[in-house]
N, C-alpha and C. Protein backbone atom coordinates (compact mmCIF):
# COMPACT_ATOMS: atom_id res chain seq x y z
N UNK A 1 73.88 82.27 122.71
CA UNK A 1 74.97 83.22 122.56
C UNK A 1 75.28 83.37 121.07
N UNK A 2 75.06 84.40 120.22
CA UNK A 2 75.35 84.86 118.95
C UNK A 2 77.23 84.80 118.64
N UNK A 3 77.57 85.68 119.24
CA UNK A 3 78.79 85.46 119.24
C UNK A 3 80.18 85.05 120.23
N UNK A 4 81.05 84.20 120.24
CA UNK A 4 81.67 84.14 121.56
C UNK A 4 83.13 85.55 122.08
N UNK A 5 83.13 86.24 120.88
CA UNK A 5 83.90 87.11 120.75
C UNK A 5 83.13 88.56 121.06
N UNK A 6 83.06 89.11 122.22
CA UNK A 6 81.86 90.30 122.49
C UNK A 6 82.78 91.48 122.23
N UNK A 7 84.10 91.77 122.43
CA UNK A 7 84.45 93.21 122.15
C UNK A 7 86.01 92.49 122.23
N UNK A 8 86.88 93.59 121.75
CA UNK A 8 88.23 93.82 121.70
C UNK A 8 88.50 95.33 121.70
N UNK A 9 90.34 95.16 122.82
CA UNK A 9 90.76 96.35 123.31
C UNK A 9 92.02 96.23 122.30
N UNK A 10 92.22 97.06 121.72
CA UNK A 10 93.80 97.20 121.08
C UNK A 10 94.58 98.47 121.37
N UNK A 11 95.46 98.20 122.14
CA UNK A 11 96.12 98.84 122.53
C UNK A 11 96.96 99.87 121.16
N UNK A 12 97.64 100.99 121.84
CA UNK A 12 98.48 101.77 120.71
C UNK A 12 99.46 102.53 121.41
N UNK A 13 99.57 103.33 120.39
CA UNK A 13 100.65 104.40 121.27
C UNK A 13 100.35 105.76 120.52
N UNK A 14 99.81 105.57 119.33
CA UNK A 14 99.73 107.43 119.67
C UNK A 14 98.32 106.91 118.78
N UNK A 15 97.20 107.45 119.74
CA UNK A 15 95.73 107.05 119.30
C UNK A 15 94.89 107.73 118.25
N UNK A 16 95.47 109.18 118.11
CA UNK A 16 95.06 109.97 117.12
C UNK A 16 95.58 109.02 115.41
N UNK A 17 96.92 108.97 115.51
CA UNK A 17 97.34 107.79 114.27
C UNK A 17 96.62 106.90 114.33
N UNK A 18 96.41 106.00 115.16
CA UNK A 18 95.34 104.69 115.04
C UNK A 18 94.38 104.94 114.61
N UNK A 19 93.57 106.34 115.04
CA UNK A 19 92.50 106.35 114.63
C UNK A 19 92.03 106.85 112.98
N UNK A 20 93.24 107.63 112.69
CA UNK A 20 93.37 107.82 111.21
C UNK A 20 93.77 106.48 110.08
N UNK A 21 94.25 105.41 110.63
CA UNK A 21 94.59 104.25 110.58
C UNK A 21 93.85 103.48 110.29
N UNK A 22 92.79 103.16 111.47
CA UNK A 22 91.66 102.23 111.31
C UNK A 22 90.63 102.79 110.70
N UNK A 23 90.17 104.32 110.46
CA UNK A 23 89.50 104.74 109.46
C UNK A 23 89.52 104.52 108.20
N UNK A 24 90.81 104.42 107.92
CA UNK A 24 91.27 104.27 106.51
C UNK A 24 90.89 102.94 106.12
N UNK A 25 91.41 102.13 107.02
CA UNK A 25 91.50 100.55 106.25
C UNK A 25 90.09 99.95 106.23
N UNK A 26 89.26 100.00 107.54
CA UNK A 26 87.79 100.14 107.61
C UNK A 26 87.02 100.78 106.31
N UNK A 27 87.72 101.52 106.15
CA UNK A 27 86.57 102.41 105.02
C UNK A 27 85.20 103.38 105.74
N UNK A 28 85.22 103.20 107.08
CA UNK A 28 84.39 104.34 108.07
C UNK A 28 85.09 104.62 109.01
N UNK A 29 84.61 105.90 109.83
CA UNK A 29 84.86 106.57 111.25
C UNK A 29 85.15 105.74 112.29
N UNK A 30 86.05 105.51 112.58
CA UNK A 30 86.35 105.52 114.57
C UNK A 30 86.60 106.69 114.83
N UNK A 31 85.68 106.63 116.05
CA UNK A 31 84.82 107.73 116.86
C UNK A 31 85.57 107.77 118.20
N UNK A 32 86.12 109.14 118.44
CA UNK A 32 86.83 109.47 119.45
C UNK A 32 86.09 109.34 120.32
N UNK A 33 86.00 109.40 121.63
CA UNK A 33 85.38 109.23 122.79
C UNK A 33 85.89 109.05 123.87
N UNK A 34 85.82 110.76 124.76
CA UNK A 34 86.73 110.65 126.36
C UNK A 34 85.71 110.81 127.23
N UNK A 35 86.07 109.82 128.37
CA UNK A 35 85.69 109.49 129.50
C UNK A 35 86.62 109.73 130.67
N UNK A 36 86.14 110.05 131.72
CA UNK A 36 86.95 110.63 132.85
C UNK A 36 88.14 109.75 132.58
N UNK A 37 89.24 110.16 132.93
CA UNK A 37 90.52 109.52 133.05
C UNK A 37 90.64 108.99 131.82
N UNK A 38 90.09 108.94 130.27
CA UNK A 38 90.92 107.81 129.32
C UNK A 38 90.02 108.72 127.99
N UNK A 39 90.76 108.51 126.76
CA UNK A 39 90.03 108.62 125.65
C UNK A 39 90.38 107.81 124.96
N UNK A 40 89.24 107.02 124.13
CA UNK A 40 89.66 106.02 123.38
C UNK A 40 89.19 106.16 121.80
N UNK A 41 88.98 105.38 120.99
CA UNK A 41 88.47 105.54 119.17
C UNK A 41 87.70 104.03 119.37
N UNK A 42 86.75 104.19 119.35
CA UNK A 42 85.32 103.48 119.11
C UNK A 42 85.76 103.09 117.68
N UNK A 43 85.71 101.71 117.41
CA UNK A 43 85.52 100.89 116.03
C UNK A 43 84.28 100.75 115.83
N UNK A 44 83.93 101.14 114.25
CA UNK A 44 82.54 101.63 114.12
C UNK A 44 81.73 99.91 114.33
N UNK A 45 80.85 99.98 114.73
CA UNK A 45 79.89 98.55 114.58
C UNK A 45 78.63 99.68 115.16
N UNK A 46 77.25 98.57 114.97
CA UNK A 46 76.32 98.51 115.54
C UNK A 46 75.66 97.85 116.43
N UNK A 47 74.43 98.70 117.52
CA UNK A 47 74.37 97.72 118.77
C UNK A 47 73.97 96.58 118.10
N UNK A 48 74.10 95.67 118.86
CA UNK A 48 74.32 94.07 118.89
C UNK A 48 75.29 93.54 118.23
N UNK A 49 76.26 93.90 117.92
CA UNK A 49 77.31 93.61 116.97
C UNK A 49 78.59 93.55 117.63
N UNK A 50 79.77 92.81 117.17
CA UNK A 50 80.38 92.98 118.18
C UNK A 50 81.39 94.15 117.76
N UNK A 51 82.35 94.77 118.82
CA UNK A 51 82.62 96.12 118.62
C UNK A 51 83.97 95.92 119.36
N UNK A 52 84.93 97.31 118.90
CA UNK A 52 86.16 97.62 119.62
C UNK A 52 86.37 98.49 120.48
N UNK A 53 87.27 98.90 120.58
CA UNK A 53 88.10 99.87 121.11
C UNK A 53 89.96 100.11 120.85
N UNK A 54 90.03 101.49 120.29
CA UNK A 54 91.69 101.88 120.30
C UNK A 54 91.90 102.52 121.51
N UNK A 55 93.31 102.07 122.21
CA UNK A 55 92.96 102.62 123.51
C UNK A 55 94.85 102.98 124.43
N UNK A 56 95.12 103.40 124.90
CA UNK A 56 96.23 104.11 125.31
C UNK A 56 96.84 103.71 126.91
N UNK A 57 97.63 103.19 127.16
CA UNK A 57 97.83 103.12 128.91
C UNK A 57 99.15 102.52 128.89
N UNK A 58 99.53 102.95 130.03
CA UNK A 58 101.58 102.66 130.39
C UNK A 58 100.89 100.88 130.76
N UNK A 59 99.94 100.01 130.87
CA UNK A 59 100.20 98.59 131.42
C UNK A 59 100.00 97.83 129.88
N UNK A 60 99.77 98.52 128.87
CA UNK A 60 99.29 97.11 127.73
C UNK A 60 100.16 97.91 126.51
N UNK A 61 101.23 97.06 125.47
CA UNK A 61 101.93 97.99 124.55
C UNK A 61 101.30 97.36 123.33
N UNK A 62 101.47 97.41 121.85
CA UNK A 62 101.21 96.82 121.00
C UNK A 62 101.57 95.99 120.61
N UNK A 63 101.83 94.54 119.99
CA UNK A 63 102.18 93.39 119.80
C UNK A 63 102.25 93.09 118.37
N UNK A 64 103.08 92.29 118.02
CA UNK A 64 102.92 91.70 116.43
C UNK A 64 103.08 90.22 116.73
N UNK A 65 102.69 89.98 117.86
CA UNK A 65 102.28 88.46 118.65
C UNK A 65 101.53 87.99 118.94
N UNK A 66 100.72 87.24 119.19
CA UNK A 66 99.32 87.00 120.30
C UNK A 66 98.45 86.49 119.33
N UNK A 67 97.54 86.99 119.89
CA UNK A 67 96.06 86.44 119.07
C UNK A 67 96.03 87.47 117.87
N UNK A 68 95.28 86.57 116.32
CA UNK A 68 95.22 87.63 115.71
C UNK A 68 93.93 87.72 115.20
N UNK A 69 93.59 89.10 115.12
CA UNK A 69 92.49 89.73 115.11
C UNK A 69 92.01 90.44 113.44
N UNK A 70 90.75 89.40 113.55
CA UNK A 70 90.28 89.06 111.91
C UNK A 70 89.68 90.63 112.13
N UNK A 71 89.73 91.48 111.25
CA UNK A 71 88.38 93.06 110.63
C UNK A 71 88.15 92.69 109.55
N UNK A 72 86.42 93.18 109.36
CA UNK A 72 85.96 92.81 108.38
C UNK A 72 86.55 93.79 106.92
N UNK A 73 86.77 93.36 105.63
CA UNK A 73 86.86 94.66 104.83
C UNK A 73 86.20 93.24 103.83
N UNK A 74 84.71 93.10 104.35
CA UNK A 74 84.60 92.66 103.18
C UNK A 74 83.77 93.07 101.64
N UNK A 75 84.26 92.73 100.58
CA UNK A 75 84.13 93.73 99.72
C UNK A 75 84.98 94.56 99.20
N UNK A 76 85.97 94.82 99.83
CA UNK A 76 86.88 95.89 99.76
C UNK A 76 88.03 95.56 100.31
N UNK A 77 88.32 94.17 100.02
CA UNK A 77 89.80 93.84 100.64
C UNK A 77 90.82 94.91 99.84
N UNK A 78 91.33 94.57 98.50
CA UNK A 78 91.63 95.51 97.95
C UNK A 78 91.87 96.66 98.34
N UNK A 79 90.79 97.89 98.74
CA UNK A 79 91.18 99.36 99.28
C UNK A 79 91.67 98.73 100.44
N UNK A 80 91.03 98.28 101.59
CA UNK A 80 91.77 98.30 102.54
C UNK A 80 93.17 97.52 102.89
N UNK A 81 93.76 97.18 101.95
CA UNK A 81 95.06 96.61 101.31
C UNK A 81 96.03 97.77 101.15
N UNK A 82 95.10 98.70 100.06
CA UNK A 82 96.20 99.58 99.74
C UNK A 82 96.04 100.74 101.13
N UNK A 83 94.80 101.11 101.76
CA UNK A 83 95.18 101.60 102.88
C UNK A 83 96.19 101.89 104.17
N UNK A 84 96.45 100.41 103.77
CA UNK A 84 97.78 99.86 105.30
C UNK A 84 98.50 100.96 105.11
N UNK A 85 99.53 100.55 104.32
CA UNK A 85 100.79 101.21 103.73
C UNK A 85 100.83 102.42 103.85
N UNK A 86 99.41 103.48 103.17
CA UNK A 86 99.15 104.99 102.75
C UNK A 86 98.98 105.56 104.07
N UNK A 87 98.66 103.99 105.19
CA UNK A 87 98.37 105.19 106.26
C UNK A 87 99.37 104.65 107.95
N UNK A 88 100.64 104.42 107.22
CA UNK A 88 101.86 104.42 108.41
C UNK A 88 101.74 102.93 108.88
N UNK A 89 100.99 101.85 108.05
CA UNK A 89 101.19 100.12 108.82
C UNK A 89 101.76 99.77 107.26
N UNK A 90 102.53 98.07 107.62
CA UNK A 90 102.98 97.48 106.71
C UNK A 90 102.13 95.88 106.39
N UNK A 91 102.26 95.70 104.91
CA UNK A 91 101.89 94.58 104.62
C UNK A 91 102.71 93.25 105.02
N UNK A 92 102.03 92.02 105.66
CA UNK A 92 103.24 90.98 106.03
C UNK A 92 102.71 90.08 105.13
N UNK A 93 101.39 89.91 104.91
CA UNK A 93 101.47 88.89 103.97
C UNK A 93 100.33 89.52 102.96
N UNK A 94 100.19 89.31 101.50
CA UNK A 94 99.49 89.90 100.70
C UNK A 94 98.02 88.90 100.55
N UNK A 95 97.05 89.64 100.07
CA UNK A 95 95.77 88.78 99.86
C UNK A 95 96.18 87.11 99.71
N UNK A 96 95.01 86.37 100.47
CA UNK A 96 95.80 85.06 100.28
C UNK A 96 93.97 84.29 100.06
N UNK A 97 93.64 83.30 99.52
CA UNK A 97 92.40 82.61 99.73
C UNK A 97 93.01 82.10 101.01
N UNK A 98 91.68 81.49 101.61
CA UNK A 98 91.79 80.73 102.63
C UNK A 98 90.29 79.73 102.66
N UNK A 99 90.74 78.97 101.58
CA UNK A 99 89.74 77.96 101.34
C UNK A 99 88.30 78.28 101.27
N UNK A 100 87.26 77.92 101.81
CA UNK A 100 85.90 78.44 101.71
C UNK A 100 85.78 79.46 102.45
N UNK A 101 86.80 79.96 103.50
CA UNK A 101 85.85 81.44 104.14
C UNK A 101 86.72 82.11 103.51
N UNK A 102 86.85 82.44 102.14
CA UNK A 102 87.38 83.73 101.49
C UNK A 102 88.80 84.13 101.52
N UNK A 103 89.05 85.32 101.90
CA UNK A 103 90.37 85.56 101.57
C UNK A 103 90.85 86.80 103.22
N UNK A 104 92.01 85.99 103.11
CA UNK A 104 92.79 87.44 104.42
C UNK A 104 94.16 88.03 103.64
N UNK A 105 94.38 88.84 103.96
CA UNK A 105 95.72 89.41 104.24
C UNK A 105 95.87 90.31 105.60
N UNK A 106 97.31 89.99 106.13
CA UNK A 106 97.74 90.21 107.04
C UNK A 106 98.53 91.21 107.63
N UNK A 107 98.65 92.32 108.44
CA UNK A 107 99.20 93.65 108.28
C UNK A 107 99.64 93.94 109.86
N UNK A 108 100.88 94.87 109.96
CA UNK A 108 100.93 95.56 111.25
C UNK A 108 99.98 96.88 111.11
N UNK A 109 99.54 97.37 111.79
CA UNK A 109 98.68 98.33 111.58
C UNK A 109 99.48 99.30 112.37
N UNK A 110 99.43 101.01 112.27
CA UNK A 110 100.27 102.00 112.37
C UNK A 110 100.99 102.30 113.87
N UNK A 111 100.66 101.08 114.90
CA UNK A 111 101.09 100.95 116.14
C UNK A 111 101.60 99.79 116.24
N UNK A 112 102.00 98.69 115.39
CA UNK A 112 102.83 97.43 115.93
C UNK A 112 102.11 96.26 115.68
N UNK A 113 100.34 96.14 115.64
CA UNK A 113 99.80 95.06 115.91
C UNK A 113 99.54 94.65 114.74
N UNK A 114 99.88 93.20 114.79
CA UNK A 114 99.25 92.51 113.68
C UNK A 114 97.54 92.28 113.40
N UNK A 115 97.25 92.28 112.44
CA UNK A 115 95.97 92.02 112.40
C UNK A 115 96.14 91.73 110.58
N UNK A 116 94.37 91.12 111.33
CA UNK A 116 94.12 90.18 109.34
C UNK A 116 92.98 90.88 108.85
N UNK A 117 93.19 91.16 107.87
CA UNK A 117 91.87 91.88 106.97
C UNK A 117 91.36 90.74 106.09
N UNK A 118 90.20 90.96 106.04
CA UNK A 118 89.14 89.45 105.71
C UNK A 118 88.01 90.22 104.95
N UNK A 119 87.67 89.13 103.64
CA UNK A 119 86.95 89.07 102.93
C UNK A 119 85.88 88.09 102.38
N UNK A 120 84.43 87.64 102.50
CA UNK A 120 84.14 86.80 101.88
C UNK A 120 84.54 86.60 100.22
């Protein structure tokens, strides 16, 4: 087994923002994509890689609780730093090392959820 983490669902509330959101801070496209009954924003990865989904429904809301969910910006912590902010999420904690695996900072992203942006 390559990885034990195969996909993640993150919930939102208005998915068009998310998806302008996670474009930004990513630095590429999430890719709209409707399927009978649901449309969601594809987080860009490649097959075999592991991959997301932004996604919309009255049973799951957004959280600034729970598990938190490392995205890569590595290389580009920085832009995707100043991204948060420019695109409707807030900074909670600013670039930080984190010993040998590099550096995170930590953000609500433009629907509520926390998440960590990571850098080697």
């Amino acid at each position: 087994m390559a990885n034990q983490i195969v996909w993640v669902d993150i919930p939102v509330k208005d998915l068009d923002r998310a998806i302008r959101f996670y474009s930004a801070v990513l630095g590429a496209p999430v890719k709209k994509e409707e399927f009978p009954g649901m449309t969601i924003g594809i987080l860009p990865h490649n097959d075999g890689e592991v991959g997301g989904c932004l996604f919309k429904n009255e049973a799951d809301e957004p959280s600034n609780k729970g598990p938190l969910l490392y995205l890569n910006a590595n290389g580009r912590l920085d832009q995707a730093i100043a991204a948060v902010a420019a695109n409707g999420g807030k900074l909670l904690q600013p670039k930080q090392p984190i010993g040998p695996y590099g550096f995170r900072a930590i953000a609500l992203d433009s629907e509520g959820n926390r998440v960590a942006l990571h850098s080697d």
